[in-house]
Protein backbone atom coordinates (compact mmCIF):
# COMPACT_ATOMS: atom_id res chain seq x y z
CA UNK A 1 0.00 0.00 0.00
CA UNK A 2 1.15 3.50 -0.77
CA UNK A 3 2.10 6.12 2.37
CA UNK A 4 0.20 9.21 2.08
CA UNK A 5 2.76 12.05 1.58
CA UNK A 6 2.79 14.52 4.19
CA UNK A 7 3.31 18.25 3.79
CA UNK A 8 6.28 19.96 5.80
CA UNK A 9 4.99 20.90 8.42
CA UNK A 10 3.42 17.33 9.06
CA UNK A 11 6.25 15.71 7.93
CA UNK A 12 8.64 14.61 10.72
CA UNK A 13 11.09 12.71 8.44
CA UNK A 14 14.19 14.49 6.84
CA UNK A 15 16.42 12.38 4.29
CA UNK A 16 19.71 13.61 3.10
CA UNK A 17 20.13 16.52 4.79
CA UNK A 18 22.36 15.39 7.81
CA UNK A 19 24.79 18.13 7.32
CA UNK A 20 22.17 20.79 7.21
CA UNK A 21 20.64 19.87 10.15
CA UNK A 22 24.13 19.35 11.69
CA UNK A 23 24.64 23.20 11.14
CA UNK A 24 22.00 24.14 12.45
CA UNK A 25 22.29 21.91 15.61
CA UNK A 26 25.57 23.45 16.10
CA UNK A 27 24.21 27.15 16.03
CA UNK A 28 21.71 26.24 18.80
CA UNK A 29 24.59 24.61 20.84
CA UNK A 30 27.17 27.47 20.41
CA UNK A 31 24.43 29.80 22.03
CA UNK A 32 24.72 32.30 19.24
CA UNK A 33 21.95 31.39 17.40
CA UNK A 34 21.45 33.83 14.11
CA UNK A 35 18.15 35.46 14.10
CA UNK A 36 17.51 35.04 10.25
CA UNK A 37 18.36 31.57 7.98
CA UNK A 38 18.30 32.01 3.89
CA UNK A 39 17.34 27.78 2.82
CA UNK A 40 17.65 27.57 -0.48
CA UNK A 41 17.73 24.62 -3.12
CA UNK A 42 15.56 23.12 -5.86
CA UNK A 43 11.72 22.62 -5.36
CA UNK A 44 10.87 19.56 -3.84
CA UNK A 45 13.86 18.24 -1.89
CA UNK A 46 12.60 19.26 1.68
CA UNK A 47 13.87 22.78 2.28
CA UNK A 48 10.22 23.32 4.55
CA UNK A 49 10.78 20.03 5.58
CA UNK A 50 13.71 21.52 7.24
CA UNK A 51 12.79 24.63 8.57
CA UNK A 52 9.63 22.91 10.43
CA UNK A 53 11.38 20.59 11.47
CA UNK A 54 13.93 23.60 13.23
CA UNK A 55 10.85 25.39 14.48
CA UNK A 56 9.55 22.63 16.13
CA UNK A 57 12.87 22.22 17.90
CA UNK A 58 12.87 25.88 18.84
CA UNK A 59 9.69 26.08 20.01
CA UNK A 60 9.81 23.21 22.35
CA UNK A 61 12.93 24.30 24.52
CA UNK A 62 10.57 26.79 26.65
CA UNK A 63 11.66 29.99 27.96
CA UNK A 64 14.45 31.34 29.33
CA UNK A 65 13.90 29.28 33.00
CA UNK A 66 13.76 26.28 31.09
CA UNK A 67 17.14 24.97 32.38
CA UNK A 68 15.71 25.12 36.12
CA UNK A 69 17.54 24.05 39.19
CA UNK A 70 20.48 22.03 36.87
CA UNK A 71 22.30 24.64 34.85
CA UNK A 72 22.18 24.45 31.47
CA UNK A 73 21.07 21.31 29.11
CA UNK A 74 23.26 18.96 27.68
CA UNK A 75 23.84 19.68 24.01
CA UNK A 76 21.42 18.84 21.21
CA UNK A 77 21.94 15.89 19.14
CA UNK A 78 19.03 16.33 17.15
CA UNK A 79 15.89 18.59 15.81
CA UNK A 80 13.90 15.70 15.82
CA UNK A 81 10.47 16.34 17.59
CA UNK A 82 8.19 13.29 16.83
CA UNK A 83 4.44 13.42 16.31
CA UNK A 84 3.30 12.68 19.93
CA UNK A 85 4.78 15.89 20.84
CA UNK A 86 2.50 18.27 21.92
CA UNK A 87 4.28 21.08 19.45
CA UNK A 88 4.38 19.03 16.73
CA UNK A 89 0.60 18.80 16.81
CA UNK A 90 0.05 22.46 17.21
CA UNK A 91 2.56 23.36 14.79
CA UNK A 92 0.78 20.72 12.59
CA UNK A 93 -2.28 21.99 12.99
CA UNK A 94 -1.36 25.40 12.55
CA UNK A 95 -2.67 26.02 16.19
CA UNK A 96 0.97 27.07 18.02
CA UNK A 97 0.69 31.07 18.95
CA UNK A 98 4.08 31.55 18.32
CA UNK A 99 4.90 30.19 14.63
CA UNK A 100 3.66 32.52 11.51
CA UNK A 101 4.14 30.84 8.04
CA UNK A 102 4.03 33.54 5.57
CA UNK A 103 3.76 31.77 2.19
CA UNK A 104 1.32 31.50 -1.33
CA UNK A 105 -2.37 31.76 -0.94
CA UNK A 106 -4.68 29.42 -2.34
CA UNK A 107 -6.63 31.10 -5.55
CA UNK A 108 -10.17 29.40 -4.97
CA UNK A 109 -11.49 30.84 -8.70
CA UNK A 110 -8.20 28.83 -10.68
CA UNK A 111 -7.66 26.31 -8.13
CA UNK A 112 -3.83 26.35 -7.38
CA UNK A 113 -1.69 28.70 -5.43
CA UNK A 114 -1.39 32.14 -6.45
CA UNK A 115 1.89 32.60 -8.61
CA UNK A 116 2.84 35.37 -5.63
CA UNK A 117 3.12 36.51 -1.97
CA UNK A 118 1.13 39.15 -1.59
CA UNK A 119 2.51 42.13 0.60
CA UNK A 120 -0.09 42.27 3.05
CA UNK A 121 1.02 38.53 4.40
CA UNK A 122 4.51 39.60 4.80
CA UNK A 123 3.20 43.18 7.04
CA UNK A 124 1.96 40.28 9.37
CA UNK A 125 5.39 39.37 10.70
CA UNK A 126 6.59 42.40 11.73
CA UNK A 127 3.31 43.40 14.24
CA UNK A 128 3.89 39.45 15.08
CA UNK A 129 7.58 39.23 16.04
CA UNK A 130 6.89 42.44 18.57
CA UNK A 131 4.72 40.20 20.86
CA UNK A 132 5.41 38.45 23.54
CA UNK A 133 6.42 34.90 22.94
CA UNK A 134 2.65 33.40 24.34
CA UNK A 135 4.90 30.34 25.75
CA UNK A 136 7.61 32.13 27.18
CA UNK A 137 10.09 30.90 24.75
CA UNK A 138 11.23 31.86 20.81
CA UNK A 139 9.05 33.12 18.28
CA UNK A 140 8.93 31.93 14.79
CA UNK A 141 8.54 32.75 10.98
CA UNK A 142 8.96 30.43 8.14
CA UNK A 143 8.51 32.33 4.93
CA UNK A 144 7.95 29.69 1.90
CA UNK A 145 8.76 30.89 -1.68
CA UNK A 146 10.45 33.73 -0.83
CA UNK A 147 11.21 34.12 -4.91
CA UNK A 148 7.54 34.87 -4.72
CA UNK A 149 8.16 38.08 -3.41
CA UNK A 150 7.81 41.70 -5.26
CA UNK A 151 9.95 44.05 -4.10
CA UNK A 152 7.85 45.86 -1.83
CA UNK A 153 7.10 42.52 -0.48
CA UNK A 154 11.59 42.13 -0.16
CA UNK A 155 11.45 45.65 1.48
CA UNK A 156 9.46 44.29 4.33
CA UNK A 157 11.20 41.84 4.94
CA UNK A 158 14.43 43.93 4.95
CA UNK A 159 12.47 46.30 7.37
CA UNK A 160 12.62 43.15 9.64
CA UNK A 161 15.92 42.01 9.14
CA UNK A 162 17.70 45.28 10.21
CA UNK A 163 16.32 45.48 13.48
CA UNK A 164 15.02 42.06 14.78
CA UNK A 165 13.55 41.71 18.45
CA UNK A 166 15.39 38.86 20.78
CA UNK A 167 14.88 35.65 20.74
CA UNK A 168 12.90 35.23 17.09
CA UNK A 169 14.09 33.76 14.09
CA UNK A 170 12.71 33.96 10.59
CA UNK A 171 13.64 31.31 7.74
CA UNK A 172 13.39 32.34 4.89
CA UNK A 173 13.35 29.26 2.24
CA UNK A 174 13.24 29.91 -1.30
CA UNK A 175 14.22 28.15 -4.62
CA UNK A 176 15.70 31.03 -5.99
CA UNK A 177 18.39 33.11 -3.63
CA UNK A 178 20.06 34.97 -6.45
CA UNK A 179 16.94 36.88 -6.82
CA UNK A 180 16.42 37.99 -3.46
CA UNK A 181 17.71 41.39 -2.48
CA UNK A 182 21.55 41.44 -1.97
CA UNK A 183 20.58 42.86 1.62
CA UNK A 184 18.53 40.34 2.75
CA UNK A 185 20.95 37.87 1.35
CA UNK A 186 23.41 39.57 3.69
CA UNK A 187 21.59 39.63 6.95
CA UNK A 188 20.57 35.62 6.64
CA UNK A 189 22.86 32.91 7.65
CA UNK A 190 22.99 30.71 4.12
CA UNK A 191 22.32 27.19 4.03
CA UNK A 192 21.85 25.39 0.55
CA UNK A 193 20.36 22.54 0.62
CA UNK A 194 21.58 19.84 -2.37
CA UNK A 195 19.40 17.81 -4.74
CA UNK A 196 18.46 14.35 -2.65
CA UNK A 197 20.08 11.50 -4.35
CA UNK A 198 18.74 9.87 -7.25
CA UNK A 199 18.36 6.73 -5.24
CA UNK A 200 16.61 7.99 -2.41
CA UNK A 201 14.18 9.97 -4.97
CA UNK A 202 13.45 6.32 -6.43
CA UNK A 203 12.92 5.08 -2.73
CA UNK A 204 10.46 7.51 -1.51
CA UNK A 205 8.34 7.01 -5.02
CA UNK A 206 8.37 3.02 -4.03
CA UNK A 207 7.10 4.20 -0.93
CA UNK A 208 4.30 6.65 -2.47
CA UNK A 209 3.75 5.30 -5.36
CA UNK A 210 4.37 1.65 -5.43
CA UNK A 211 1.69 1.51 -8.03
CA UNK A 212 4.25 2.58 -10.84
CA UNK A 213 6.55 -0.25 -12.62
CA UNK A 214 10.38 -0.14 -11.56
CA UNK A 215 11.78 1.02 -14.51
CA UNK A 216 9.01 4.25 -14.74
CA UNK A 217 10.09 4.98 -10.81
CA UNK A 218 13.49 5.18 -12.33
CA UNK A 219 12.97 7.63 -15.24
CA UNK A 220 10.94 9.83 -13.22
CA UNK A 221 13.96 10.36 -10.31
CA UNK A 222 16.19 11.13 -13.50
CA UNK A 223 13.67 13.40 -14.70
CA UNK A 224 13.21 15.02 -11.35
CA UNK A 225 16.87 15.90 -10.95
CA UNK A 226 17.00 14.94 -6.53
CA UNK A 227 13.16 16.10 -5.98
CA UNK A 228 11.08 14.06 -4.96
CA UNK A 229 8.57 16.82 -4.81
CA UNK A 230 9.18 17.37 -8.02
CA UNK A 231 9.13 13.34 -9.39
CA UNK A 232 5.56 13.11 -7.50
CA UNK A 233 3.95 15.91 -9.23
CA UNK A 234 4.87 14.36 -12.62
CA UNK A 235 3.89 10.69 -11.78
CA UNK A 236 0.42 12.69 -10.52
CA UNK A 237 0.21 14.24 -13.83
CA UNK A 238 1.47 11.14 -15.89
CA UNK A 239 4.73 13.08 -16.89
CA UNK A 240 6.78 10.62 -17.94
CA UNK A 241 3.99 9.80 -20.86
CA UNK A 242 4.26 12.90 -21.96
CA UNK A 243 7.96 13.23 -21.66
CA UNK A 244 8.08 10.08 -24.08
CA UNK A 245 5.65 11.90 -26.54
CA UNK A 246 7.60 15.11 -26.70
CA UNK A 247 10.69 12.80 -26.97
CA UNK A 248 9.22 11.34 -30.34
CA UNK A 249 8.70 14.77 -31.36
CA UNK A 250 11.50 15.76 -31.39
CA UNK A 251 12.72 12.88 -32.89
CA UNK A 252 11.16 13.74 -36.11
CA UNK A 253 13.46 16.58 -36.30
CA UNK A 254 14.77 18.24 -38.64
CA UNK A 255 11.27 17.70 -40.46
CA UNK A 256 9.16 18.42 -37.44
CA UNK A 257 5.77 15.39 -37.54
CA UNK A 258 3.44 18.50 -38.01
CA UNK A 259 0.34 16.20 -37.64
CA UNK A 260 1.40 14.86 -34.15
CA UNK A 261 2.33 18.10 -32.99
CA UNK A 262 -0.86 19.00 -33.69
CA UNK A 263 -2.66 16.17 -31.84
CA UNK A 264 -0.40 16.97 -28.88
CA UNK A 265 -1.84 20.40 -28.83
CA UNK A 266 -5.20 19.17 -29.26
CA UNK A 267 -4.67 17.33 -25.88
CA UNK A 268 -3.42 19.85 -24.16
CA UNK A 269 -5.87 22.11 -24.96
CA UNK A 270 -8.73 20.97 -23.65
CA UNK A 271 -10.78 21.49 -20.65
CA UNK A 272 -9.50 20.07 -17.75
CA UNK A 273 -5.81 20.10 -18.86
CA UNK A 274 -3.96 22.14 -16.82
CA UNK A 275 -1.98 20.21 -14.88
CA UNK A 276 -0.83 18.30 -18.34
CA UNK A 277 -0.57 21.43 -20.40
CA UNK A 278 2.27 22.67 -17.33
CA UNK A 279 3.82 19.50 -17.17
CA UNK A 280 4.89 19.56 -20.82
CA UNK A 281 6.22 22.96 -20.73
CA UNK A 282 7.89 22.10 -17.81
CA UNK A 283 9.55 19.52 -19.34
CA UNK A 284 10.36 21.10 -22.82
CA UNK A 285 11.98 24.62 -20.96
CA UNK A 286 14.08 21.64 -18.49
CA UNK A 287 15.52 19.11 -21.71
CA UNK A 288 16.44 22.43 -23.51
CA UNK A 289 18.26 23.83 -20.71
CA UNK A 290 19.66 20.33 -19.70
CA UNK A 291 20.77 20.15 -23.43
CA UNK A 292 22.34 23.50 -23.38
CA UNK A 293 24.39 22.24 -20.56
CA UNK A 294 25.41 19.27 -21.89
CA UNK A 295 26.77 20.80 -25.17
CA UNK A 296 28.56 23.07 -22.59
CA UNK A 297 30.12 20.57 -20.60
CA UNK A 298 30.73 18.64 -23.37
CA UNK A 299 29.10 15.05 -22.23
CA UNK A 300 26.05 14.12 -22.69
CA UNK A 301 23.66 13.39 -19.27
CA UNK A 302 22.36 10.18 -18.84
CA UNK A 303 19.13 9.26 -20.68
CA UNK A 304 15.32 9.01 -19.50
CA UNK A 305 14.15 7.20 -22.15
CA UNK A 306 15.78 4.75 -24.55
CA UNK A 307 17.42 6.97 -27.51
CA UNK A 308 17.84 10.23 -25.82
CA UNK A 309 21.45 10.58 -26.10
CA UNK A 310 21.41 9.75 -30.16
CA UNK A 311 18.54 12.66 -29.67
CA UNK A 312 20.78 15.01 -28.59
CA UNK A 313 23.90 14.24 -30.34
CA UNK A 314 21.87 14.22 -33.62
CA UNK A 315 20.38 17.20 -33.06
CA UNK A 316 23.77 19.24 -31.75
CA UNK A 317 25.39 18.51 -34.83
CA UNK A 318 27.98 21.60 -35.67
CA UNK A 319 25.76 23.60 -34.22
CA UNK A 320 26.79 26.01 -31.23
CA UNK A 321 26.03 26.32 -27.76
CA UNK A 322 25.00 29.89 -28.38
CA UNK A 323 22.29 28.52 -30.92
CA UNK A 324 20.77 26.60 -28.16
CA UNK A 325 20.57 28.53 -25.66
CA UNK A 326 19.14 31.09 -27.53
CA UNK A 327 16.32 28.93 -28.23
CA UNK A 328 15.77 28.19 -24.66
CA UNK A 329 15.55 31.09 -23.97
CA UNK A 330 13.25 32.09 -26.50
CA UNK A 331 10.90 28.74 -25.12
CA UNK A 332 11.13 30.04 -21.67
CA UNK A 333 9.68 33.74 -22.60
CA UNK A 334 7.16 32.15 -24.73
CA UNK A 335 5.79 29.99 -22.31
CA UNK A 336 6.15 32.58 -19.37
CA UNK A 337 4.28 35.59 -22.12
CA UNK A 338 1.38 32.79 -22.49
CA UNK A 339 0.62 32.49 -18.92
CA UNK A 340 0.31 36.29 -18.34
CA UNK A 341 -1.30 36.93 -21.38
CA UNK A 342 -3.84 33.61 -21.57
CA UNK A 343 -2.54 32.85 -24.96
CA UNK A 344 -4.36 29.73 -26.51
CA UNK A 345 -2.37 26.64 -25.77
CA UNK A 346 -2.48 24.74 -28.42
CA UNK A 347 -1.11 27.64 -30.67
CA UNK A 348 1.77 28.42 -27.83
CA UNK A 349 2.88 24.87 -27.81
CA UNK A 350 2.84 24.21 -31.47
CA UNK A 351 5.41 27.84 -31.69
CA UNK A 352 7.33 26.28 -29.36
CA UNK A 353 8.27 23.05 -31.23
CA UNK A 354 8.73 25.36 -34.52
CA UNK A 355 10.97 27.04 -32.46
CA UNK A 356 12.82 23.97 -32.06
CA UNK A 357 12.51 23.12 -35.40
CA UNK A 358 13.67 26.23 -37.05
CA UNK A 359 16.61 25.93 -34.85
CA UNK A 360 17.26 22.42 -36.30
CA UNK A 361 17.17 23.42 -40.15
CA UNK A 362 18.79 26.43 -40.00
């Protein structure tokens, strides 16, 4: 039977990230803890798995008589706080006074999360942080998808940073730390988490979704590049199917299979699509870069499906890198223009290949 995936801050498990959670262990035991943490890495690989799993620790330590009549506490060993906890079930039921998670809103009209923070959740931290911890102890703010900030949204947060009250800390986890505001980079403590390894990604899917075959649980961990947030989502929306379709698409190159292009759009098109429609130009903007980076590198990465690397090495011919990534980069505004601008689908992903193709014959 499959295990239900929990969300972070249900999840008390983290895998592969022993030298994370070894740093921060070690900042708690030096008694200089820093007030603000910058988590970044990839979607999906358990950076709010992490900071949970550190705010559960914090807030269960008490206040600042919590040592009593003994002096002060042996050293931690570990974050771990398990479920029969009595924080862990507050925190996981988003009933503990003094955490405030500051991240994407649900949009009820499109159902999925808004693509951004908006500015009035990150004015609640500030008015927050000034209270008085309701258990005596730390306060704390995890801020998910910080990339998802506008600037006045980064200003805020700034605002914060420069003058933080005692004993509060504020993670700030984001995919994306490069695009953060050098100054907020600056006033974090930086820990990057690293892609989980490809073998643990196929573990966890035998775990969640033991319905898959062995070889498809394979593919989809090389597809997903260490998430396993990432690997899930595209078994959920059959991904790997449609990563084998665009494959054969692109296989008919230089003399793009207009006809199944066509019947791909079709598909995508329709009502009810969504979730496919992203999935393939997910996975079209990902090979292009990961081909761009091959031809850089020189070596060609190992294969998802049967044929990719003759793909790719057919396709490079004396062709440049420039060439390439060019074209990515053409993919990637096309796709991001059609999203803001509700361009029809079908029509956006047929450009797209063209793009390819015109690439391919010039």
């Amino acid at each position: 039977m499959s295990e239900q995936v929990p969300d972070p801050r249900h999840n008390p498990e983290l895998l592969a990230h022993q030298a994370a959670e070894r740093t921060l262990l070690d900042a708690w035991n030096s008694g200089r803890l820093p007030h603000a943490w910058l988590i970044g890495g990839v979607s999906g690989i358990g950076k709010a798995t992490l900071a949970f799993r550190f705010a559960r620790f914090l807030l269960s330590q008490g206040g600042d008589d919590a040592a009593g009549l003994f002096g002060d506490p042996p050293p931690a060993t570990s974050l771990r706080i398990g479920p029969e906890h009595p924080v862990f079930n507050r925190v996981a039921s988003s009933g503990h006074a003094d955490l405030l998670t500051i991240e994407r809103p649900f949009d009820d009209k499109k159902g999925r999360l808004k693509s951004d923070i908006p500015v009035d959740q990150v004015r609640r931290v500030a008015p927050f942080l000034r209270l008085t911890a309701a258990e005596g102890g730390w306060r704390v703010v995890i801020l998910d998808g910080a990339e998802r900030l506008n600037l006045n949204g980064q200003n805020a947060i700034l605002k914060i940073l420069e003058e933080p009250p005692s004993r509060t800390v504020l993670m700030v986890v984001t995919e994306n730390p490069g695009g953060l505001l050098p100054t907020i980079r600056s006033r974090c403590r930086k820990l990057s988490l690293d892609p989980l390894p490809e073998q643990v990604v196929i573990d966890l899917l035998s775990r969640h979704r033991p319905d898959l075959p062995e070889g498809d649980r394979a593919a989809l961990a090389r597809l997903a590049e260490g998430s396993i947030g990432r690997a899930l989502d595209l078994a959920e929306a059959g991904g790997l199917a449609l990563y084998r379709d665009l494959m054969g698409l692109l296989g008919t190159l230089p003399r793009l299979d207009v006809v199944a292009a066509h019947g791909l759009g079709d598909k995508l098109a329709r009502k009810g699509a969504d979730t496919a429609y992203y999935a393939v130009t997910d996975l079209l903007v990902w090979w292009l870069a990961r081909f761009a980076r091959s031809l850089a590198r020189g070596v060609l990465p190992p294969e998802v499906v049967p044929g990719e690397a003759a793909l790719m090495s057919r396709l490079a011919g004396d062709r440049g890198l420039d060439r390439w990534v060019e074209v990515w980069e053409k993919v990637n505004r096309l796709f991001a223009r059609a999203e803001s601008a509700n361009l029809d689908r079908k029509q956006v992903v047929l450009n797209a290949l063209l793009t390819v193709e015109a690439a391919v014959s010039a």
